[in-house]
Protein backbone atom coordinates (compact mmCIF):
# COMPACT_ATOMS: atom_id res chain seq x y z
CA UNK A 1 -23.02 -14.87 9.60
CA UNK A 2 -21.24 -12.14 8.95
CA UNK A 3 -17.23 -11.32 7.77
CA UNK A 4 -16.81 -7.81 7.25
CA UNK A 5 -13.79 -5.69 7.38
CA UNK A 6 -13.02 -2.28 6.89
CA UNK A 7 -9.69 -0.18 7.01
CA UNK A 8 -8.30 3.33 6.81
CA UNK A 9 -4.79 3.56 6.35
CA UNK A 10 -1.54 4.29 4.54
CA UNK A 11 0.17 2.01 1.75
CA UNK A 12 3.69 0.91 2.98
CA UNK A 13 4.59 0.01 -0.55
CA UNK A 14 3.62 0.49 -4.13
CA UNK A 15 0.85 -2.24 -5.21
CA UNK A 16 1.93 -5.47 -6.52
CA UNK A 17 -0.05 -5.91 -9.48
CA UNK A 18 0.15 -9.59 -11.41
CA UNK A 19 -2.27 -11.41 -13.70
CA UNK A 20 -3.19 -14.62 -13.19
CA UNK A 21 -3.39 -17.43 -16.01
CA UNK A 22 -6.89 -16.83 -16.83
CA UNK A 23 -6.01 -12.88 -17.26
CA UNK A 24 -7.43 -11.64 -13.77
CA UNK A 25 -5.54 -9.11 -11.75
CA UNK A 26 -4.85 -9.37 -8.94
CA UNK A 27 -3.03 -6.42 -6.31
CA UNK A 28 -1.18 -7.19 -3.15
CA UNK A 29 -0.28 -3.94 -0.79
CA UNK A 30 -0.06 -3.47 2.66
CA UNK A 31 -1.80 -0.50 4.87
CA UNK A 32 -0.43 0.60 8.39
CA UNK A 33 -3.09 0.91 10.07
CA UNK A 34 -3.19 3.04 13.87
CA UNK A 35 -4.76 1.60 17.22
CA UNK A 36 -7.71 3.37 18.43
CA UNK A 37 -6.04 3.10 21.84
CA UNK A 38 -2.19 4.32 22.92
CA UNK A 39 0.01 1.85 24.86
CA UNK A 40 1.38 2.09 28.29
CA UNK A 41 4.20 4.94 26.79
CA UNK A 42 1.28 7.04 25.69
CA UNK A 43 2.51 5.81 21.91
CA UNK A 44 -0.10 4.56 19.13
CA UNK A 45 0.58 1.00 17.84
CA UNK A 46 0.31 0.26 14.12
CA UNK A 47 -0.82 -2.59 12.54
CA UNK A 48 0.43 -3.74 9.37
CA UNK A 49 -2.41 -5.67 7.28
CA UNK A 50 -2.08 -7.39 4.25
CA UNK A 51 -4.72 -6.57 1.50
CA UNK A 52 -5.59 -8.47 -1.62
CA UNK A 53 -7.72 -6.89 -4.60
CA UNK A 54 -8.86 -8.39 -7.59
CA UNK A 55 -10.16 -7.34 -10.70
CA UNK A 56 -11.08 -3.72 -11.00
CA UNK A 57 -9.92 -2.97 -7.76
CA UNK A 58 -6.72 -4.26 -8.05
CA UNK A 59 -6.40 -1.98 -11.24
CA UNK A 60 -7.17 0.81 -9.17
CA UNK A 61 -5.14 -0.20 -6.55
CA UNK A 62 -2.18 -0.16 -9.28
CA UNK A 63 -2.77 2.40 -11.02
CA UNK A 64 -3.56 5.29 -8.78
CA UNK A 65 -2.23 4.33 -5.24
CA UNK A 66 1.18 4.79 -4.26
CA UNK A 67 3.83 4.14 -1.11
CA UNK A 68 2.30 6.66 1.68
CA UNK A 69 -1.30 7.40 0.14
CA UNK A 70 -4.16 6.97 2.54
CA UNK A 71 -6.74 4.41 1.29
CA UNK A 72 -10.14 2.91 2.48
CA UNK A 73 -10.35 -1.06 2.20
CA UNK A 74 -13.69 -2.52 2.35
CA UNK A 75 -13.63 -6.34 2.15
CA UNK A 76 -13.89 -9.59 4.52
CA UNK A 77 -10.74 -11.40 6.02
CA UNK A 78 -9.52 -14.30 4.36
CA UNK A 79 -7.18 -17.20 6.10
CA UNK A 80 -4.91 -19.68 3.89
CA UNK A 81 -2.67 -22.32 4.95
CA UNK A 82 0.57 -22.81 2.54
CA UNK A 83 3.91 -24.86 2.99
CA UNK A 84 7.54 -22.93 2.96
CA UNK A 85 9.87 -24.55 1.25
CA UNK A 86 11.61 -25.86 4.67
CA UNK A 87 8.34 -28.01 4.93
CA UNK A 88 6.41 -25.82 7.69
CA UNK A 89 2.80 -25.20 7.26
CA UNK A 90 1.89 -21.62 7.87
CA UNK A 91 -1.50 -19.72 8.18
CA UNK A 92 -1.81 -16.06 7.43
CA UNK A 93 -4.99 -13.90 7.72
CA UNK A 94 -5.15 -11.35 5.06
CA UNK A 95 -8.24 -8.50 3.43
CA UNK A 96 -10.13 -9.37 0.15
CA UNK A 97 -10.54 -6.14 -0.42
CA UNK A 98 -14.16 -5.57 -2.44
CA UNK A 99 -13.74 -2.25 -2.08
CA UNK A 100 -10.61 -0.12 -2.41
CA UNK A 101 -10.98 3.96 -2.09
CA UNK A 102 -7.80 6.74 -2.50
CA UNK A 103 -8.58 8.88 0.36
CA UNK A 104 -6.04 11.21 -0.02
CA UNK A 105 -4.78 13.76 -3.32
CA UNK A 106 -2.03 12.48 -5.15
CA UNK A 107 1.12 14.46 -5.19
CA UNK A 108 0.58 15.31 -9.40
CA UNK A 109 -2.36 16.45 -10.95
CA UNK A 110 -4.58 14.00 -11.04
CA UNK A 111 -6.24 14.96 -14.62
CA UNK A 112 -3.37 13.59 -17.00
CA UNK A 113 -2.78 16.32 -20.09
CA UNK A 114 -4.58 14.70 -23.11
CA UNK A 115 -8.37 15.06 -21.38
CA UNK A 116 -10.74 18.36 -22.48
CA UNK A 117 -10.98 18.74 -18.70
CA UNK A 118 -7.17 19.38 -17.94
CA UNK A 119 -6.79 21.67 -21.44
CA UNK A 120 -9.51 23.69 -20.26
CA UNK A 121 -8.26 23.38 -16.71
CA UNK A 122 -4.73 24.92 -18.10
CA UNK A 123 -6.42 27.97 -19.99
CA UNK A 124 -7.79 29.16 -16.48
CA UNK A 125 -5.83 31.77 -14.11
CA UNK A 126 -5.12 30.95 -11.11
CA UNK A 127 -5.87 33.62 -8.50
CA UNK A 128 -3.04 35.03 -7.04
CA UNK A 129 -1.48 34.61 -3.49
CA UNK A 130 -2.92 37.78 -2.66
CA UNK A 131 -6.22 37.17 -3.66
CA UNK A 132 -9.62 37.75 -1.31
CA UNK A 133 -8.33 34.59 1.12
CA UNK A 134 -8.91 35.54 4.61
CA UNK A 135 -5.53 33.76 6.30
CA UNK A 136 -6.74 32.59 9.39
CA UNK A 137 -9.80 30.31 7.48
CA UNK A 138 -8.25 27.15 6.73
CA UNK A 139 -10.97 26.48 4.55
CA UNK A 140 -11.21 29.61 2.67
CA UNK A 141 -11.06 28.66 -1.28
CA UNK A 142 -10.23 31.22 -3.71
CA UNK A 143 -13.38 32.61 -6.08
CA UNK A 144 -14.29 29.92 -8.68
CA UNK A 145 -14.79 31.52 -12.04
CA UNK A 146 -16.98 30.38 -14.73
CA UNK A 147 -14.31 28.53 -17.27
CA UNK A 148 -13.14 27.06 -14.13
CA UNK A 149 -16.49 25.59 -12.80
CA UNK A 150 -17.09 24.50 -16.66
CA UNK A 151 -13.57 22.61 -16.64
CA UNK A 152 -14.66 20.92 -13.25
CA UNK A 153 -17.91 20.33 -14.46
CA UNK A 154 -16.29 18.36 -17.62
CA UNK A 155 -13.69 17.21 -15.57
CA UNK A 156 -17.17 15.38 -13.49
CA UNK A 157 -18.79 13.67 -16.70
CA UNK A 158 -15.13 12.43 -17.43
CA UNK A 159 -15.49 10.18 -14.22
CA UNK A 160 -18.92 9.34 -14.42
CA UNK A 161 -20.58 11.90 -12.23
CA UNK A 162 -24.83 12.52 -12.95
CA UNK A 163 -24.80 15.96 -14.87
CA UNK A 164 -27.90 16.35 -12.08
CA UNK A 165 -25.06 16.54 -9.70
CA UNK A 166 -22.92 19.75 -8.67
CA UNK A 167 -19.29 19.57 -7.39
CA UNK A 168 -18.00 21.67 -4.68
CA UNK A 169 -17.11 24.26 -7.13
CA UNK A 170 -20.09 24.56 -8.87
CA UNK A 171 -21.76 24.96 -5.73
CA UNK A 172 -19.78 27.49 -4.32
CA UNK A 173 -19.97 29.77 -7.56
CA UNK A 174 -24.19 29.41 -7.26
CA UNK A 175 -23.71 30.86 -3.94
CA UNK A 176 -21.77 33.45 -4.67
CA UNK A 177 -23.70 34.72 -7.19
């Protein structure tokens, strides 16, 4: 048998993160998740799906995801019966999120100020405005130069990337050259 679940969507709220007697963490969030399909107005429907992380992930969840960032949830769905205080049992279906991915770029720099990565990052000139961009390419990036593909290149072996591996930068400046 299988229970498998997984979700793209945005965070309504900022992750509830708690620790549990035995010093687990655990996150609760919720993502807003669109229909596939649009309603008889021609309007997509959202639903809103309650996601529970433990552990690492809920960490994660915590510490880098925020009210309107889009995340990936990969997990199986969970139902648990509890009683309100009125005395009325209720059943709610929730995510146990295994998985839990920021698919989106924070609003701040992501590289916080004490890392090599970010000092080395901060002695590197940005191109200007005016700079070899061609305006109608959307996906036209500025020329990478070589401090810059060294500070990425750190800023990779700081979050566990192979040194065998090259980042978009990196790959850009070895065809360019």
């Amino acid at each position: 048998m299988m229970n498998r679940v997984t979700l793209i969507g945005r965070l309504t709220a900022d992750p509830e993160l708690r620790y549990t007697l035995n010093g687990k963490a655990v996150a609760h969030f919720t993502l807003a998740v669109d229909r596939r399909f649009k309603n008889a107005q021609g309007e997509r429907e959202t639903d809103f799906i309650r996601i529970v992380a433990w552990e690492k992930s809920a960490e994660f969840a915590a510490n880098y995801l925020t009210k309107g960032r889009l995340a990936g949830v990969d997990g199986r769905l969970q139902t648990r019966t509890y009683e309100t205080p009125q005395g009325e049992r209720r059943t709610i279906a929730e995510v146990v999120a295994e998985v839990v991915q920021a698919l989106d770029r924070p609003q701040e720099s992501p590289l916080p100020e004490s890392t090599p990565a970010a000092e080395m990052l901060s002695s590197v000139e940005s191109p200007s405005a005016s700079s070899e961009l061609d305006d109608t390419d959307p996906f036209a990036q500025p020329p990478v130069s070589a401090t810059a593909a060294k500070a990425v290149n750190v800023a990779s072996v700081e979050r566990g990337t192979p040194a065998n591996v090259r980042t978009a930068p990196q790959r850009r400046a070895a065809r360019a050259a």
